[in-house]
Protein backbone atom coordinates (compact mmCIF):
# COMPACT_ATOMS: atom_id res chain seq x y z
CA UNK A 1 10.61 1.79 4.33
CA UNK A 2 6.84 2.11 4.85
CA UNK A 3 4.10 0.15 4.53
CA UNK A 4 0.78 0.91 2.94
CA UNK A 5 -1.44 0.37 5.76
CA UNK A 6 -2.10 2.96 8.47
CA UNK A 7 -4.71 5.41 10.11
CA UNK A 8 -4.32 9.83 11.05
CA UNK A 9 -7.15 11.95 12.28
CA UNK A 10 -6.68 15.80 12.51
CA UNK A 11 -9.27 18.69 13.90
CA UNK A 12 -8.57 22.09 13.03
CA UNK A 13 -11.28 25.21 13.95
CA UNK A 14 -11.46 28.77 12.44
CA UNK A 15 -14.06 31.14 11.25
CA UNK A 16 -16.79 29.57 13.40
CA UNK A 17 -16.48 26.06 11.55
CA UNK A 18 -14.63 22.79 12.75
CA UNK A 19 -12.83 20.45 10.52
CA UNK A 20 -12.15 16.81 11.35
CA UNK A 21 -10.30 14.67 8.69
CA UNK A 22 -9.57 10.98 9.00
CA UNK A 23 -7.49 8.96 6.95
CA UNK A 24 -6.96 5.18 6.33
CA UNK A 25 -4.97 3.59 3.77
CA UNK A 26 -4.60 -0.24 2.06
CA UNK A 27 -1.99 -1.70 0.10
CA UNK A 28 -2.97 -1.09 -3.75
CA UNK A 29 -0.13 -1.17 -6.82
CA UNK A 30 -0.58 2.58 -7.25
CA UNK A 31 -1.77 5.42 -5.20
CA UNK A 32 -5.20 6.46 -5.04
CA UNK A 33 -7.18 9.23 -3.22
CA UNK A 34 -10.76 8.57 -2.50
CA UNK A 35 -12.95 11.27 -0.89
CA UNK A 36 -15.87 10.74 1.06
CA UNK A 37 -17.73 14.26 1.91
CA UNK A 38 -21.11 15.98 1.97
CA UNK A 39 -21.90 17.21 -1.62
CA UNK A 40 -21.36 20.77 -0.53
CA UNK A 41 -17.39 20.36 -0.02
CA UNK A 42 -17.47 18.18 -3.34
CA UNK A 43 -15.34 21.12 -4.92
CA UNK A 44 -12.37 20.97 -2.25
CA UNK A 45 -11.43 17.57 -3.69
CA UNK A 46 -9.07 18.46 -6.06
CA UNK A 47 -7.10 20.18 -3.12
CA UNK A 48 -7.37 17.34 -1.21
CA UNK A 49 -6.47 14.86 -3.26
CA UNK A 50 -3.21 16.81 -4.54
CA UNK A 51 -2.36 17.90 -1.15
CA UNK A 52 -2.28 13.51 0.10
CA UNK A 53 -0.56 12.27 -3.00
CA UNK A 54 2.59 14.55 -1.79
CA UNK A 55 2.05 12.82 1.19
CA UNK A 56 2.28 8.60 -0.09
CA UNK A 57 3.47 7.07 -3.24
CA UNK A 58 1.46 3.61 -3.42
CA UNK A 59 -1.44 2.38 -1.47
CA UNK A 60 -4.95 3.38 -1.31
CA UNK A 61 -6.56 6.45 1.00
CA UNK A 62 -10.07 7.03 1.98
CA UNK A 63 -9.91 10.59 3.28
CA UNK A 64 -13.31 10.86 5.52
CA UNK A 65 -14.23 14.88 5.83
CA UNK A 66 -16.48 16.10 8.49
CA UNK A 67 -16.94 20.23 8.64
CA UNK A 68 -19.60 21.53 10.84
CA UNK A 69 -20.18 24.62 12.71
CA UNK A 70 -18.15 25.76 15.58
CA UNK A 71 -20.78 27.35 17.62
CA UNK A 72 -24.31 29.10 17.64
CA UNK A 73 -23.38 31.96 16.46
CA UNK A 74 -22.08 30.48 13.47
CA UNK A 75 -25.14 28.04 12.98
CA UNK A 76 -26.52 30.22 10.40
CA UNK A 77 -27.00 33.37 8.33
CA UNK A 78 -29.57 36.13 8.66
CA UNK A 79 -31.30 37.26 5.33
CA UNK A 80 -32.37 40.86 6.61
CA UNK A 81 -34.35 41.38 3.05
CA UNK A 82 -36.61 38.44 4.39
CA UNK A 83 -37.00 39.48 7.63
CA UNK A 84 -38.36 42.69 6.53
CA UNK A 85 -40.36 41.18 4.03
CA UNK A 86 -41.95 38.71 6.42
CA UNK A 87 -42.35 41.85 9.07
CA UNK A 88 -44.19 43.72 6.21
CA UNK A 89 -46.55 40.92 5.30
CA UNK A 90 -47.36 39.72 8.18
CA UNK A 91 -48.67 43.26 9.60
CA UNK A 92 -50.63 43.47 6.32
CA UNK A 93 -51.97 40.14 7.20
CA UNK A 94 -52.79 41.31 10.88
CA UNK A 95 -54.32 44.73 9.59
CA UNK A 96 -56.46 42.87 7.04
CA UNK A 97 -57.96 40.69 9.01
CA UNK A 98 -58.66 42.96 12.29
CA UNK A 99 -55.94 40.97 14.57
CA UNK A 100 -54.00 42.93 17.01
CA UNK A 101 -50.51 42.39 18.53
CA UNK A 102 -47.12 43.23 17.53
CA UNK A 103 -44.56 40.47 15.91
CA UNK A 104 -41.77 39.12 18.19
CA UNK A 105 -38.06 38.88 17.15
CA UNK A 106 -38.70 35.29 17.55
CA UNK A 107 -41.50 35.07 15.44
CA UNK A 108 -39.02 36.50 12.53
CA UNK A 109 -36.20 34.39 13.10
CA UNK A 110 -38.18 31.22 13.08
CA UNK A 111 -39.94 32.46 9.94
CA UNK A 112 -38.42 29.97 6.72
CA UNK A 113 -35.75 31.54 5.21
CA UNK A 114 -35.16 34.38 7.81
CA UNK A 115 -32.18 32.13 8.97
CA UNK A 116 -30.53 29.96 6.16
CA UNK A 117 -27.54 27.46 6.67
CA UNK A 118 -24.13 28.42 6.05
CA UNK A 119 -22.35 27.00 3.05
CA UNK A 120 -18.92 25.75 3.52
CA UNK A 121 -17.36 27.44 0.52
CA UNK A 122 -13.96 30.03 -0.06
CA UNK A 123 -10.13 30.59 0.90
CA UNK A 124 -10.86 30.05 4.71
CA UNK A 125 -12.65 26.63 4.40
CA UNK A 126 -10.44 25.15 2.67
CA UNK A 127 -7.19 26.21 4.42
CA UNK A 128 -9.34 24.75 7.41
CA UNK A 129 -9.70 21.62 5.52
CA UNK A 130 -6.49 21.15 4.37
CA UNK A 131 -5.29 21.84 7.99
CA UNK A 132 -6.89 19.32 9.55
CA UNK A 133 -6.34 16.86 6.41
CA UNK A 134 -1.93 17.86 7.15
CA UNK A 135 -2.94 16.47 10.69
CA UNK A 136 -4.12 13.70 9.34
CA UNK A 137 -1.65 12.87 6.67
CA UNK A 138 1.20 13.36 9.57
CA UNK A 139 -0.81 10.57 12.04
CA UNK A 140 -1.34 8.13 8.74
CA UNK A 141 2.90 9.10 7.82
CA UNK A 142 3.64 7.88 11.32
CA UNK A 143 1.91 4.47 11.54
CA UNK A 144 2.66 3.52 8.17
CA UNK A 145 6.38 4.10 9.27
CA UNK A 146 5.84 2.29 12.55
CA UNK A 147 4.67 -0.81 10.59
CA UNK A 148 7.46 -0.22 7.78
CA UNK A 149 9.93 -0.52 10.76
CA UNK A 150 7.96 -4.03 11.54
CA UNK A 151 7.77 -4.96 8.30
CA UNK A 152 11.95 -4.91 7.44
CA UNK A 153 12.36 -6.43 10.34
CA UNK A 154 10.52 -9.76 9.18
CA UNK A 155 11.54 -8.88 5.90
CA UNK A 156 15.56 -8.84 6.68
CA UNK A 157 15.18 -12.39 8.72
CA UNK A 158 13.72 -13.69 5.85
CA UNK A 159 16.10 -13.29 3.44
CA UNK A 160 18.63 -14.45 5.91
CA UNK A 161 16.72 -17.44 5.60
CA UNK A 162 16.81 -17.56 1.88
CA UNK A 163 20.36 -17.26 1.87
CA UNK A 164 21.61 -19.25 3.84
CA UNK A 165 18.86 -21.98 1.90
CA UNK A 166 21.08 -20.94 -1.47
CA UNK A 167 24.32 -21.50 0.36
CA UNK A 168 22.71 -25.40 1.12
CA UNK A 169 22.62 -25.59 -2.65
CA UNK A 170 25.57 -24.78 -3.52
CA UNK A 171 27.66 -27.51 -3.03
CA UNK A 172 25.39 -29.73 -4.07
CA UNK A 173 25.12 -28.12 -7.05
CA UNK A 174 29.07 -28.96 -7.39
CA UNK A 175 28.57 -32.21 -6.73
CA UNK A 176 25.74 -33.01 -9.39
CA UNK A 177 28.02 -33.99 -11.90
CA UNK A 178 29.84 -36.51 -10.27
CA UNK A 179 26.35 -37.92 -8.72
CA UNK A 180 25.14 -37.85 -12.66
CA UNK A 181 27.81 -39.49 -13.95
CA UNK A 182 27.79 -42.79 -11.55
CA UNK A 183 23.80 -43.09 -12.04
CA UNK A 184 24.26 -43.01 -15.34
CA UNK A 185 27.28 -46.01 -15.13
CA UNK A 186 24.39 -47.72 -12.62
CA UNK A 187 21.64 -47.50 -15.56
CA UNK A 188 24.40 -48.81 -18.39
CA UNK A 189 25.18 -51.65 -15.93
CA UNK A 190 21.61 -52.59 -15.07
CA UNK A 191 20.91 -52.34 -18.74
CA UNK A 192 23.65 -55.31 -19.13
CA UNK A 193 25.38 -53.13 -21.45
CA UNK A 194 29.36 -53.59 -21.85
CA UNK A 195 30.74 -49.75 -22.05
CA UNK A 196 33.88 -49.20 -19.99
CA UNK A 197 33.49 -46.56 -17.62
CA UNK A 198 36.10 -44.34 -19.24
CA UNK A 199 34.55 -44.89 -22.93
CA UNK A 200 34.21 -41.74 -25.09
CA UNK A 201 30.50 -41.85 -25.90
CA UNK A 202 29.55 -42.09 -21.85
CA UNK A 203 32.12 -39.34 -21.28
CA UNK A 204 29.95 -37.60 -23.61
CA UNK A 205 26.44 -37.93 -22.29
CA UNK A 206 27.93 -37.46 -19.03
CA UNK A 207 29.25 -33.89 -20.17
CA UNK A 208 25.94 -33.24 -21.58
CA UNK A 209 23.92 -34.19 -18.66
CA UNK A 210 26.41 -31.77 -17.01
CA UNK A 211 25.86 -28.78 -18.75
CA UNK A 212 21.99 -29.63 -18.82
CA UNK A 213 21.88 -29.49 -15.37
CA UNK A 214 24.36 -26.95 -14.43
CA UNK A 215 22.69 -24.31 -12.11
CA UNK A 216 25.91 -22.74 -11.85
CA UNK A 217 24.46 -19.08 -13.50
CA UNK A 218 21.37 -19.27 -11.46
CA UNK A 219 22.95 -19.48 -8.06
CA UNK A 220 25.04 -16.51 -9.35
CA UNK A 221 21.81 -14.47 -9.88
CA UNK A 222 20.03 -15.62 -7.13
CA UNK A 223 22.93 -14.41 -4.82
CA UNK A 224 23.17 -11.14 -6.45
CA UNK A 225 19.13 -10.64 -6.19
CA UNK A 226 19.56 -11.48 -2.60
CA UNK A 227 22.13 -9.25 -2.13
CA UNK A 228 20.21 -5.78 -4.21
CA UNK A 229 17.34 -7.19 -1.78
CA UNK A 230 19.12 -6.47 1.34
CA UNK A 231 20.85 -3.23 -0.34
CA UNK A 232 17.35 -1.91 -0.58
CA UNK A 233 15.95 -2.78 2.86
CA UNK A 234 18.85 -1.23 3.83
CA UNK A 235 18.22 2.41 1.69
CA UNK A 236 14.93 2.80 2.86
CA UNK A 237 12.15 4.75 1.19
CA UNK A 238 9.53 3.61 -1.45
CA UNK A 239 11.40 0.73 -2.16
CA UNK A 240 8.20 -1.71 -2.86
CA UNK A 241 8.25 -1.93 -6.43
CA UNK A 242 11.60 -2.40 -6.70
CA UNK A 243 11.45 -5.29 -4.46
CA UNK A 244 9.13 -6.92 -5.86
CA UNK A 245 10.80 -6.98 -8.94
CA UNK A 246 13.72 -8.89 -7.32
CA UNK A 247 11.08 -11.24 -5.54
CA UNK A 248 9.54 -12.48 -9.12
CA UNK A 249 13.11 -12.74 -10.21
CA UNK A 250 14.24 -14.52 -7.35
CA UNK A 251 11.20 -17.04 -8.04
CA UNK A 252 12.45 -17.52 -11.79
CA UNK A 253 16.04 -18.50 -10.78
CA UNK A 254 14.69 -20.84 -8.31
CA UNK A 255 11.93 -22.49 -10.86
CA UNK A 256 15.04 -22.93 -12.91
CA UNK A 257 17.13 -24.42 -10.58
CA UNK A 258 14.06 -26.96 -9.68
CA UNK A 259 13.86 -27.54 -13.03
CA UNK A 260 17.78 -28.76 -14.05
CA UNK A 261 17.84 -30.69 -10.86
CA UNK A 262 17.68 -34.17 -10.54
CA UNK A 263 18.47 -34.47 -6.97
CA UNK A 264 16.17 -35.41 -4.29
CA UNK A 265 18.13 -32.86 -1.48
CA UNK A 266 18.37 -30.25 -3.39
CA UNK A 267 15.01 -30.38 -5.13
CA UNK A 268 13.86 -30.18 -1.49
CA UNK A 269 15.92 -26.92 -0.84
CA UNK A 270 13.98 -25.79 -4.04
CA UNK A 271 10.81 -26.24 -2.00
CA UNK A 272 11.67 -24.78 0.49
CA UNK A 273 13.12 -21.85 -1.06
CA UNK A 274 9.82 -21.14 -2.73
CA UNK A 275 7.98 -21.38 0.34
CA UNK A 276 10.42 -18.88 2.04
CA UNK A 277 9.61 -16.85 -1.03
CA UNK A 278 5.90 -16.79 -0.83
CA UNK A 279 6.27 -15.74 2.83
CA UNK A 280 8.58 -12.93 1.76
CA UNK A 281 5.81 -11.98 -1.18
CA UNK A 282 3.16 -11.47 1.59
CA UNK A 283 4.71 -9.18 3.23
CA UNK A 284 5.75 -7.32 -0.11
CA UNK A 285 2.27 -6.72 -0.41
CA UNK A 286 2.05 -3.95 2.41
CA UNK A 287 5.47 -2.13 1.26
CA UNK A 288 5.01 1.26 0.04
């Protein structure tokens, strides 16, 4: 288990450039890839974001891509044909107007467009790029892991919680009928009516009330959610969909049971059920 949130950085150097990729991810229901780059390494995104979706499943990553030069000698790239051209016209210039002196090398390279920037482009940059983006993907990998361990640790106490809450309700559950039945004598006989305790038509509403408010089925799936819900804390992997799932259905068994119940303890086991739940859907939120 993982969760969604976490942070990598990776540098990688070659061919007189440096690379330096950082990565930090949020919880979102699908994954997305967002790159954030200098226009000039706009065409590397593709790569990018096919190389860090092999990398997560869900959540959201904001891939931050530096890529500068290396070292002086990399800081640019001589365009010989304007040299000379600048060389030419400049003597022209010099003859023309009657000025002596010779041109320095200096004078050249500091003439615009002698020396032009670099542009990040081909095969090497982006094996750079995607070196120092598998850095980053490996330190993002880790912490999300680190926090997934955190995460299914609260996680697995929680559902303890939950059911050993379910186990509360079950035997009250078993004895609803009976506490049904003798309100419903304690009604008839504040109503001053004269029905015998064993007379057919109570028997009858009692049976009724019964099966109304028989949570019986619920508890049964509520046990068995519980139990998938620990099988797949257990397994490991992207597991936070699935979870989920059992979380929502966990919440309709319990609405259900609230719903049939006409007891005052076990409508408060209800409660608190549902608040154990909402804890349990918080921390849902950050599973991969």
């Amino acid at each position: 288990m993982t969760s969604m949130t976490g942070h990598g950085r990776g540098e990688a150097r070659g061919n007189g450039w440096c690379a330096v990729v950082e990565c930090f991810s949020v919880n979102r229901k699908s994954a997305e890839i967002a790159l954030h780059a200098e226009r000039a390494l706009a065409w590397i995104e593709p790569a990018v974001r096919e190389r860090a979706m092999v990398a997560i499943t869900r959540g959201r990553v904001q891939v931050n891509l530096a890529l500068s030069h290396a070292g002086d000698h990399a800081a640019g790239i001589l365009d010989a044909s304007r040299a000379r051209a600048f060389v030419r016209e400049a003597r022209a210039l010099a003859k023309d107007l009657g000025i002596p002196g010779e041109i320095a090398i200096t004078d050249v390279l500091a003439a615009p467009g002698v020396i032009r920037a670099a542009e990040p482009s081909g095969e090497g940059i982006k094996s750079l790029v995607l070196a120092a983006l598998d850095l980053a993907l490996a330190g993002l990998v880790a912490t999300r892991t680190r926090e997934g361990v955190s995460l299914r640790r609260v996680l697995d106490k929680a559902v303890s919680r939950l059911a050993g809450i379910v186990k509360k309700i079950s035997p009250l559950a078993r004895r609803a009928a009976p506490l049904q039945r003798e309100a419903l004598l304690r009604r008839v006989a504040r109503a001053g009516v004269g029905i015998a305790a064993d007379d057919p038509r109570l028997l009858t509403e009692v049976v009724l009330l019964a099966e109304r408010g028989d949570i019986t089925e619920e508890l049964h799936r509520a046990e068995s959610h519980i139990g998938q819900f620990r099988e797949k804390l257990a397994a490991g992997g992207a597991v936070g969909r699935t979870l989920e799932f059992l979380a929502q259905e966990l919440g309709r068994e319990f609405n259900t049971i609230g719903a049939k119940s006409s007891n005052a303890a076990l409508a408060l086991l209800v409660i608190e059920a549902k608040a154990e739940l909402d804890r349990i859907r918080e921390q849902l939120a950050n599973i991969e």
